[in-house]
Structures are given as structure tokens and as C-alpha cells.
PDB file of N, CA and C in Angstrom:
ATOM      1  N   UNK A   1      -8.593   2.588   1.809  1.00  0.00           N
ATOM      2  CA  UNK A   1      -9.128   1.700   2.817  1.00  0.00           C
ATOM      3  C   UNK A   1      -7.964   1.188   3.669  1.00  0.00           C
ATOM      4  N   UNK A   2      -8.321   0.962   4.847  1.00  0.00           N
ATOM      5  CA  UNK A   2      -6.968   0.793   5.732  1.00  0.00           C
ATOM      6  C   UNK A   2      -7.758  -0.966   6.013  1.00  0.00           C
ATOM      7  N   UNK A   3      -6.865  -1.853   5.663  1.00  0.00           N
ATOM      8  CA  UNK A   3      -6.973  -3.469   6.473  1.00  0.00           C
ATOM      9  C   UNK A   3      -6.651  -3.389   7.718  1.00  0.00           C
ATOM     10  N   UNK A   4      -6.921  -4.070   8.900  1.00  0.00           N
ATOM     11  CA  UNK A   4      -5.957  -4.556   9.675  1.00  0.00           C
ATOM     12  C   UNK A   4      -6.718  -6.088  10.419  1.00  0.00           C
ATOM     13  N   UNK A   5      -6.087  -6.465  11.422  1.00  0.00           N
ATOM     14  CA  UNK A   5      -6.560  -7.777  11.856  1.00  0.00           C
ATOM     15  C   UNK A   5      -7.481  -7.218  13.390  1.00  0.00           C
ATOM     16  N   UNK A   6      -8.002  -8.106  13.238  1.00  0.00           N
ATOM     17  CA  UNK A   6      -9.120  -8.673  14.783  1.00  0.00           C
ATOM     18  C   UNK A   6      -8.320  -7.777  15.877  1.00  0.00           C
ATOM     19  N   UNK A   7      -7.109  -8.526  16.430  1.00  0.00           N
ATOM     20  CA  UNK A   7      -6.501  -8.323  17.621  1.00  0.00           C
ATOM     21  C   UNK A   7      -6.025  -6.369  17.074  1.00  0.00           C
ATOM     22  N   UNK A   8      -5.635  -5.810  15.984  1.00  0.00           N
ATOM     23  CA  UNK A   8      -5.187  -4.126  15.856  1.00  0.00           C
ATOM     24  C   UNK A   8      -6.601  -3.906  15.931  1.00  0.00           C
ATOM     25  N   UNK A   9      -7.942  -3.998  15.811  1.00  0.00           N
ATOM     26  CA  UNK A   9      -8.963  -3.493  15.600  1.00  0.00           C
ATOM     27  C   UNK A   9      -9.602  -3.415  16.663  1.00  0.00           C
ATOM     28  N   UNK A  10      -9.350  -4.422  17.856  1.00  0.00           N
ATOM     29  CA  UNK A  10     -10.029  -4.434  19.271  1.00  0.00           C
ATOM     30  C   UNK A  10      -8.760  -3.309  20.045  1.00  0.00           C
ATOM     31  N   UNK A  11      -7.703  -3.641  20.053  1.00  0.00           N
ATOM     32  CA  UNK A  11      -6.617  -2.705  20.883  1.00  0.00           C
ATOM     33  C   UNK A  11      -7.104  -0.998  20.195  1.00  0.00           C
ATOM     34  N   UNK A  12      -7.093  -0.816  18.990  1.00  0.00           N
ATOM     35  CA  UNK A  12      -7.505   0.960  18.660  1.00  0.00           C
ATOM     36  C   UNK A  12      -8.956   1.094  18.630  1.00  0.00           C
ATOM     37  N   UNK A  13      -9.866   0.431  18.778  1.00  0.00           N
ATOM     38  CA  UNK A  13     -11.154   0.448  18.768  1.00  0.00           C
ATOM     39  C   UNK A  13     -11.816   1.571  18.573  1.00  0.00           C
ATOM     40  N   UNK A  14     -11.504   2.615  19.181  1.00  0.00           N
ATOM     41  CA  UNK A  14     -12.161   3.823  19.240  1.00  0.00           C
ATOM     42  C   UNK A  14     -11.467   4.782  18.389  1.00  0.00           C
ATOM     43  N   UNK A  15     -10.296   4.528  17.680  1.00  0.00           N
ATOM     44  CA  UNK A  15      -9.570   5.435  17.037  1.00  0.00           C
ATOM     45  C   UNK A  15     -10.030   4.792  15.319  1.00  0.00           C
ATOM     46  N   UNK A  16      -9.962   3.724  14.925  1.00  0.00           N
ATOM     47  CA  UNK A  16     -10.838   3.235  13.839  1.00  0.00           C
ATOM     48  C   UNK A  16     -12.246   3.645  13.567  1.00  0.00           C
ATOM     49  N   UNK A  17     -13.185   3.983  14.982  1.00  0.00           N
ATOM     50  CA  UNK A  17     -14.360   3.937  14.787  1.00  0.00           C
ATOM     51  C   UNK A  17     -14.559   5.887  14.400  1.00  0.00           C
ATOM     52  N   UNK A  18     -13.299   6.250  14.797  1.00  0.00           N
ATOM     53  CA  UNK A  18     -13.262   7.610  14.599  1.00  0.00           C
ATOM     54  C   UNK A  18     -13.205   7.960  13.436  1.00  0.00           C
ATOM     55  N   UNK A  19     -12.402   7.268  13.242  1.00  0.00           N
ATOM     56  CA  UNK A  19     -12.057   7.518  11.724  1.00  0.00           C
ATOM     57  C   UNK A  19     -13.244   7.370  10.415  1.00  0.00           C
ATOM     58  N   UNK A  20     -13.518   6.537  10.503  1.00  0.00           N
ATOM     59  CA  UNK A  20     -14.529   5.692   9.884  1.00  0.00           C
ATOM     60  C   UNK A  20     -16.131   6.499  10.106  1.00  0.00           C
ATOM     61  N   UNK A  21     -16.240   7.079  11.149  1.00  0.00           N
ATOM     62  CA  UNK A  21     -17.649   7.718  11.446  1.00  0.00           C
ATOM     63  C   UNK A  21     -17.267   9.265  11.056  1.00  0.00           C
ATOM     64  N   UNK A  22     -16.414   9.801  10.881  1.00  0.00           N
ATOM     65  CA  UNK A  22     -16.033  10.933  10.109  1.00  0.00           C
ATOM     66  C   UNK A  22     -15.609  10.726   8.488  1.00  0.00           C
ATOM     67  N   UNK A  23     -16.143   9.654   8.076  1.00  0.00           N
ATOM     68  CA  UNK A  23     -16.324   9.449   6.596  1.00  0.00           C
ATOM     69  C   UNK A  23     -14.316   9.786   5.885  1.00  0.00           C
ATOM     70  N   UNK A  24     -14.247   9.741   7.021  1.00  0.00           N
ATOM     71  CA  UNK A  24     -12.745  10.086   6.712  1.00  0.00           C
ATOM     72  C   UNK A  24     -11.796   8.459   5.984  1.00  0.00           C
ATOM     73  N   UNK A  25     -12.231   7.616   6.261  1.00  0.00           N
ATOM     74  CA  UNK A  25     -11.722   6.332   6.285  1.00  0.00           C
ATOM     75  C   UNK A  25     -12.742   4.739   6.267  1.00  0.00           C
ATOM     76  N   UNK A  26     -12.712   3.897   5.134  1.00  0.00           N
ATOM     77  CA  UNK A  26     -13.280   2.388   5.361  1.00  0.00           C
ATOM     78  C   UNK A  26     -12.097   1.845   5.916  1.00  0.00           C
ATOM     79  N   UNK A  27     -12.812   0.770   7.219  1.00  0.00           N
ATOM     80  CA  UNK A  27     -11.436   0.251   7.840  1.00  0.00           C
ATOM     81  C   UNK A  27     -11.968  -1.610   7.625  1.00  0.00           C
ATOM     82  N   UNK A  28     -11.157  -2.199   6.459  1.00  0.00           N
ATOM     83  CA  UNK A  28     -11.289  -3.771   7.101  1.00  0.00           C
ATOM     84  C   UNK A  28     -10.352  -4.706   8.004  1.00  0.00           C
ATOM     85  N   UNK A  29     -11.315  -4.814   8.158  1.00  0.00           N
ATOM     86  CA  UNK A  29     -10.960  -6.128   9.370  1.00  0.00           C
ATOM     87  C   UNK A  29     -11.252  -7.685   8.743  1.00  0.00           C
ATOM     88  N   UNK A  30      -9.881  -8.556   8.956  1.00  0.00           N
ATOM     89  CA  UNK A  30      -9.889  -9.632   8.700  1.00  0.00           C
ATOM     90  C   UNK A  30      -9.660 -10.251   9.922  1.00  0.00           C
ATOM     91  N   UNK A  31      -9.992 -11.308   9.794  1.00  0.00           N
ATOM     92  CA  UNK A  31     -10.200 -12.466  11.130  1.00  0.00           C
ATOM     93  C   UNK A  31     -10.620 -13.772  10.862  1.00  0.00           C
ATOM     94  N   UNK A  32     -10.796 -14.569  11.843  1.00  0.00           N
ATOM     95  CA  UNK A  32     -10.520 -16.148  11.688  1.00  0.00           C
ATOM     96  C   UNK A  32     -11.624 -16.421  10.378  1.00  0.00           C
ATOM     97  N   UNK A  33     -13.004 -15.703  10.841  1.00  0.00           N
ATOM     98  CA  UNK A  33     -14.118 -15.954  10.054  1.00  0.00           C
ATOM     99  C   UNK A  33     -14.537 -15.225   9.102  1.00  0.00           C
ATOM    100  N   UNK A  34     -13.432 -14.684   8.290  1.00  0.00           N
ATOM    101  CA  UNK A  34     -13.726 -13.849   7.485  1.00  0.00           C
ATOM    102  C   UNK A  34     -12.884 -12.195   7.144  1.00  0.00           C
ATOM    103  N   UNK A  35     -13.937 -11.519   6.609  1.00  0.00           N
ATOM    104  CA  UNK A  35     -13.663  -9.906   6.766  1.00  0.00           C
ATOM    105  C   UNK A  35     -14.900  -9.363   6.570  1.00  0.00           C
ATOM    106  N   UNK A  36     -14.301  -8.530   7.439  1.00  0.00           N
ATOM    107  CA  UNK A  36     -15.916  -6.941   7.518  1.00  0.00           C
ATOM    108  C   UNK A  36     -15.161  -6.077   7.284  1.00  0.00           C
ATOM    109  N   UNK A  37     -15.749  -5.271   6.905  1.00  0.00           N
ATOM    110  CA  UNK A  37     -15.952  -3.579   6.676  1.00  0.00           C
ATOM    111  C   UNK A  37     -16.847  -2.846   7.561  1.00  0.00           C
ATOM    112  N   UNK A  38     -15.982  -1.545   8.181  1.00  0.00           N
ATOM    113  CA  UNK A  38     -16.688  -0.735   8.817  1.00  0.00           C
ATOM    114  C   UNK A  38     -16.571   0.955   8.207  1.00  0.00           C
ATOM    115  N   UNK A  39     -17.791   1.047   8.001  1.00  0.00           N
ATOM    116  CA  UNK A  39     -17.388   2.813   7.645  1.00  0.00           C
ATOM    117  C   UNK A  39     -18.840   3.212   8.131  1.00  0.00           C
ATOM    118  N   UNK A  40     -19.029   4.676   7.632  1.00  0.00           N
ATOM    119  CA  UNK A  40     -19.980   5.610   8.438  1.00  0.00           C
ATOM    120  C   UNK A  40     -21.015   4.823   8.290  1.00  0.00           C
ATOM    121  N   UNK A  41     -21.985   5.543   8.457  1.00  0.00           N
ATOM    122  CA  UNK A  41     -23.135   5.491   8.741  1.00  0.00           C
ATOM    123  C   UNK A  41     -23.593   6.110   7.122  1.00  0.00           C
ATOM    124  N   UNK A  42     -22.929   7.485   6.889  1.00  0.00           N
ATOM    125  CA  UNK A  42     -23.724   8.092   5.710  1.00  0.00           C
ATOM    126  C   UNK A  42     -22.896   7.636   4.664  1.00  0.00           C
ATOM    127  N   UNK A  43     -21.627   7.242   4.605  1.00  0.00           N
ATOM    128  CA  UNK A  43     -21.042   6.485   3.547  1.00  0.00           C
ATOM    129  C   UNK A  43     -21.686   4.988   2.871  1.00  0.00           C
ATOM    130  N   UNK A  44     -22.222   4.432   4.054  1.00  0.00           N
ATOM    131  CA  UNK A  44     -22.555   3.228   3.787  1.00  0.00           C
ATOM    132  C   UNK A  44     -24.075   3.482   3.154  1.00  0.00           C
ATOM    133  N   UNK A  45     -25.069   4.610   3.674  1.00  0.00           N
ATOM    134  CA  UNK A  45     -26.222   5.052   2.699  1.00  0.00           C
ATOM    135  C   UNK A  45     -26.055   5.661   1.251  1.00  0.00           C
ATOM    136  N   UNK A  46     -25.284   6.293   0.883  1.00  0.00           N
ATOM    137  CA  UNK A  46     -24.680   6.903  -0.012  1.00  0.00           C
ATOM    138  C   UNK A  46     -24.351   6.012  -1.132  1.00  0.00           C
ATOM    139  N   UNK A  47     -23.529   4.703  -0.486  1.00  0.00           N
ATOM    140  CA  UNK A  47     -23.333   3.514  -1.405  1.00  0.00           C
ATOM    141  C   UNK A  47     -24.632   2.825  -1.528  1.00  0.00           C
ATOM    142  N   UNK A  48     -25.558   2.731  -0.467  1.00  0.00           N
ATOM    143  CA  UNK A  48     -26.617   2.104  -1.208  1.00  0.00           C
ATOM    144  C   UNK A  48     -27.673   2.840  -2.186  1.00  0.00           C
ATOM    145  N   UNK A  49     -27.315   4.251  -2.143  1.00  0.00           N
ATOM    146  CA  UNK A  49     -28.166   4.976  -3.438  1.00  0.00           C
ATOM    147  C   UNK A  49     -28.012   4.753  -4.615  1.00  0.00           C
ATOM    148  N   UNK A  50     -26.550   5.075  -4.565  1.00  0.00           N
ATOM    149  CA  UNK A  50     -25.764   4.320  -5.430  1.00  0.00           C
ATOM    150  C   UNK A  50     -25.905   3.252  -6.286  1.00  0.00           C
ATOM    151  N   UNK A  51     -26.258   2.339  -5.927  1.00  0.00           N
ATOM    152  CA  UNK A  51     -26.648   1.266  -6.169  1.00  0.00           C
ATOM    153  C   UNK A  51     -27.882   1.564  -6.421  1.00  0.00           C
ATOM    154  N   UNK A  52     -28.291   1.221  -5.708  1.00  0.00           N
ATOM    155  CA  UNK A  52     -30.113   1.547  -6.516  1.00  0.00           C
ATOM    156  C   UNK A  52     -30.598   2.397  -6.977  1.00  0.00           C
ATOM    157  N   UNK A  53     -29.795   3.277  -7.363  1.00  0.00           N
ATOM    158  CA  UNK A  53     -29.881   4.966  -8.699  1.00  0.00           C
ATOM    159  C   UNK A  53     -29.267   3.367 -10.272  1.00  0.00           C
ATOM    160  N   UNK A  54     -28.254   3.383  -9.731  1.00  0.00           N
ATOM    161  CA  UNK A  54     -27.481   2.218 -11.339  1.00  0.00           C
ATOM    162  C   UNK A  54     -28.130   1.001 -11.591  1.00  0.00           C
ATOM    163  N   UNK A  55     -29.155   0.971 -11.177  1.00  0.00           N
ATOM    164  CA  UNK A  55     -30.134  -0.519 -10.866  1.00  0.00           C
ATOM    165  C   UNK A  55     -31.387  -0.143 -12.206  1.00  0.00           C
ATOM    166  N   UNK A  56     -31.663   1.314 -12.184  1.00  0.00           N
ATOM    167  CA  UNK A  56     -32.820   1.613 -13.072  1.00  0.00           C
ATOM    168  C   UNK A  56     -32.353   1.620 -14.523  1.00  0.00           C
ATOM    169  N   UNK A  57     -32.912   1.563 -14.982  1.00  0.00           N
ATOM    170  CA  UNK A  57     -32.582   1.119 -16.317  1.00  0.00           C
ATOM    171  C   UNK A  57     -32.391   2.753 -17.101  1.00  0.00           C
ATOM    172  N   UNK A  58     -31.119   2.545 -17.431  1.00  0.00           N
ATOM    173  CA  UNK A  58     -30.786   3.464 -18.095  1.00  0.00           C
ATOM    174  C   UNK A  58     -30.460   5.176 -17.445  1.00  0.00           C
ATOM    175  N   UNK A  59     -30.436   5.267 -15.905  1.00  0.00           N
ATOM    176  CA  UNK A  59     -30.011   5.766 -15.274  1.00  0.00           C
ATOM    177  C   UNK A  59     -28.427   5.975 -14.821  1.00  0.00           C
ATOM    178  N   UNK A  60     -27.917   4.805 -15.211  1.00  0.00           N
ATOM    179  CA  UNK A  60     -26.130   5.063 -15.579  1.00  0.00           C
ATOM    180  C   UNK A  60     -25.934   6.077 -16.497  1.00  0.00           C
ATOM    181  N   UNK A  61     -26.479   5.973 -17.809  1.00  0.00           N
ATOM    182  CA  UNK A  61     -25.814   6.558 -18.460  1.00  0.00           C
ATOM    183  C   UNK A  61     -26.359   8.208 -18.029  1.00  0.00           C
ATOM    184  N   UNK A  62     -27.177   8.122 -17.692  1.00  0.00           N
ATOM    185  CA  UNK A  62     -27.899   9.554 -17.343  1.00  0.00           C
ATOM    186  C   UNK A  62     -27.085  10.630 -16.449  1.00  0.00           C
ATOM    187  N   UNK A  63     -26.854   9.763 -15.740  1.00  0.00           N
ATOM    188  CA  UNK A  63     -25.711   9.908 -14.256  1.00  0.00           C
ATOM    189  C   UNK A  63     -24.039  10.556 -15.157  1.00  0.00           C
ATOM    190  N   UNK A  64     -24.072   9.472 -15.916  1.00  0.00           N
ATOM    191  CA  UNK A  64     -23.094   9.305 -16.795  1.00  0.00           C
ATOM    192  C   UNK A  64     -22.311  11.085 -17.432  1.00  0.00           C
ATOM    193  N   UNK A  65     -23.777  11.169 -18.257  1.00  0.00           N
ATOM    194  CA  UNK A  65     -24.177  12.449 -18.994  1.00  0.00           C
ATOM    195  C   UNK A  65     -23.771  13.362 -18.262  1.00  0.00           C
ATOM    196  N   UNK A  66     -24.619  13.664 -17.354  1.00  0.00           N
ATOM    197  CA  UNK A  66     -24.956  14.742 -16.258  1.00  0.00           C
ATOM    198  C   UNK A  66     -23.791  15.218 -15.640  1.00  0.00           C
ATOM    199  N   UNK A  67     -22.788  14.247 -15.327  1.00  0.00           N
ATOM    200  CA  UNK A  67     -21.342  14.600 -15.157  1.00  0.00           C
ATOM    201  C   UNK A  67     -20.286  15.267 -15.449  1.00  0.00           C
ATOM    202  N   UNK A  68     -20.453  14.995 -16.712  1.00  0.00           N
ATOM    203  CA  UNK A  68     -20.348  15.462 -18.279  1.00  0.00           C
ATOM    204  C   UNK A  68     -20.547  17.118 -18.595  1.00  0.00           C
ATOM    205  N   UNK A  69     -21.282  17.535 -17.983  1.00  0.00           N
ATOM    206  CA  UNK A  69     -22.269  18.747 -18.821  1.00  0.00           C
ATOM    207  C   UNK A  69     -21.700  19.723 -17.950  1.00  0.00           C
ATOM    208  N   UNK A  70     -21.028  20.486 -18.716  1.00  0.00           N
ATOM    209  CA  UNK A  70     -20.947  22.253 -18.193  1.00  0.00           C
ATOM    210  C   UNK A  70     -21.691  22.571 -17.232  1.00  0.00           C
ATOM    211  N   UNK A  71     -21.644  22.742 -15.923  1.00  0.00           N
ATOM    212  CA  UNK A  71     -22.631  23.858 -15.029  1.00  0.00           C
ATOM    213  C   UNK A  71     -23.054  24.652 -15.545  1.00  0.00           C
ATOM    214  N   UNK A  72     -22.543  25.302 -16.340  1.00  0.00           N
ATOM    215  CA  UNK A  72     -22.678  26.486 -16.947  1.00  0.00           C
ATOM    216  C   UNK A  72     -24.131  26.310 -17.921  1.00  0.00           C
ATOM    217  N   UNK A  73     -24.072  25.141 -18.719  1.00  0.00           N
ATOM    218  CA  UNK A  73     -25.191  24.196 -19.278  1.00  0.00           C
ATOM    219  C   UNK A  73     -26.600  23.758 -18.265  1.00  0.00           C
ATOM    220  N   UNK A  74     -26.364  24.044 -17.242  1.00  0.00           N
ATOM    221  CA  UNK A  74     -27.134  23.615 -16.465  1.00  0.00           C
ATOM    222  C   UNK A  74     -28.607  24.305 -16.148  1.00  0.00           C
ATOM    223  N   UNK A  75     -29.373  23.654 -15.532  1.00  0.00           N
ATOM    224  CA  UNK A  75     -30.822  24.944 -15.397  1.00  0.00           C
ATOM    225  C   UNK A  75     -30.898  24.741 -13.830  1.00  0.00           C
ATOM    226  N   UNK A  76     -31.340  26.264 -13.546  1.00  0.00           N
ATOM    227  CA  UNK A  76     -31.456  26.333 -12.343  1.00  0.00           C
ATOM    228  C   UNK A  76     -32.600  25.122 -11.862  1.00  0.00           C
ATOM    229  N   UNK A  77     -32.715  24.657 -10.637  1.00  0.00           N
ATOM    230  CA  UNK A  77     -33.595  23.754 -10.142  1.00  0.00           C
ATOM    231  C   UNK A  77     -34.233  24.375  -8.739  1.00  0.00           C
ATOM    232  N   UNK A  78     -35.744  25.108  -8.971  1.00  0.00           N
ATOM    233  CA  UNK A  78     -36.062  25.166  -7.621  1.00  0.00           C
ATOM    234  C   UNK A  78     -36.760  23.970  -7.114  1.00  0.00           C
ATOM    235  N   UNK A  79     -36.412  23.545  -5.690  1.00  0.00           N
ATOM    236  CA  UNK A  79     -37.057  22.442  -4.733  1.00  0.00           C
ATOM    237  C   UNK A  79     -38.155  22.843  -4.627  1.00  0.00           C
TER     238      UNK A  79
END
């Protein structure tokens, strides 16, 4: 994650937002009132699956498992 302040974040504006919308980079920004975070669009969905995949009960460890396991172990899945 790259920090920087208010005043570096308005002067590169478009070179942060580059970065950040190519999932390439989270950029925070601190300032008088705080800090934000800016990153993609699909990073920031991704984290909220995330989250609400580890929210169900007993789906961590599942996740957990699944990680775990040989491909090779695996079964094909048709959609």
C-alpha cells in the first residue's frame, strides 16, 4: 500500500488513480480529517466477498481446507 498526504494525492491525481484502477496498487491518503483508501473497483468487491464468504459459519475453515487440497485431488466442476 503506498500512503501519501492530501496535497501528493491532488498534484498526481491521475497517476494514483492509475495505479489503483489497475488493481496494481491501494493508495492511502491522510489528511486533516482523517484517512481514505482508494483502490479498484474489483479489488474493493473482491474484499467484500471476502468478507461475507468468512461471515458464514464455518466457511473459513472450508476455504481454509480447499486451499489445502492437491488439484490433483480435485473434481472436475461443470457450470
Amino acid at each position: 500500500m503506498t500512503v501519501t498526504n492530501l496535497v501528493e494525492f491532488r498534484r498526481n491525481l491521475s497517476v494514483f488513480l492509475e495505479k489503483a484502477s489497475q488493481g496494481a496498487e491501494v493508495i492511502g491518503v491522510d489528511w486533516e480529517g482523517g484517512d481514505v483508501v482508494v483502490m479498484s473497483g474489483e479489488a474493493y468487491r473482491g474484499l467484500l466477498e471476502t468478507v461475507r464468504l468468512t461471515r458464514i459459519p464455518g466457511m473459513k475453515e472450508k476455504l481454509l481446507d480447499g486451499m489445502q487440497t492437491p488439484i490433483e485431488e480435485c473434481d472436475d466442476f461443470a457450470w
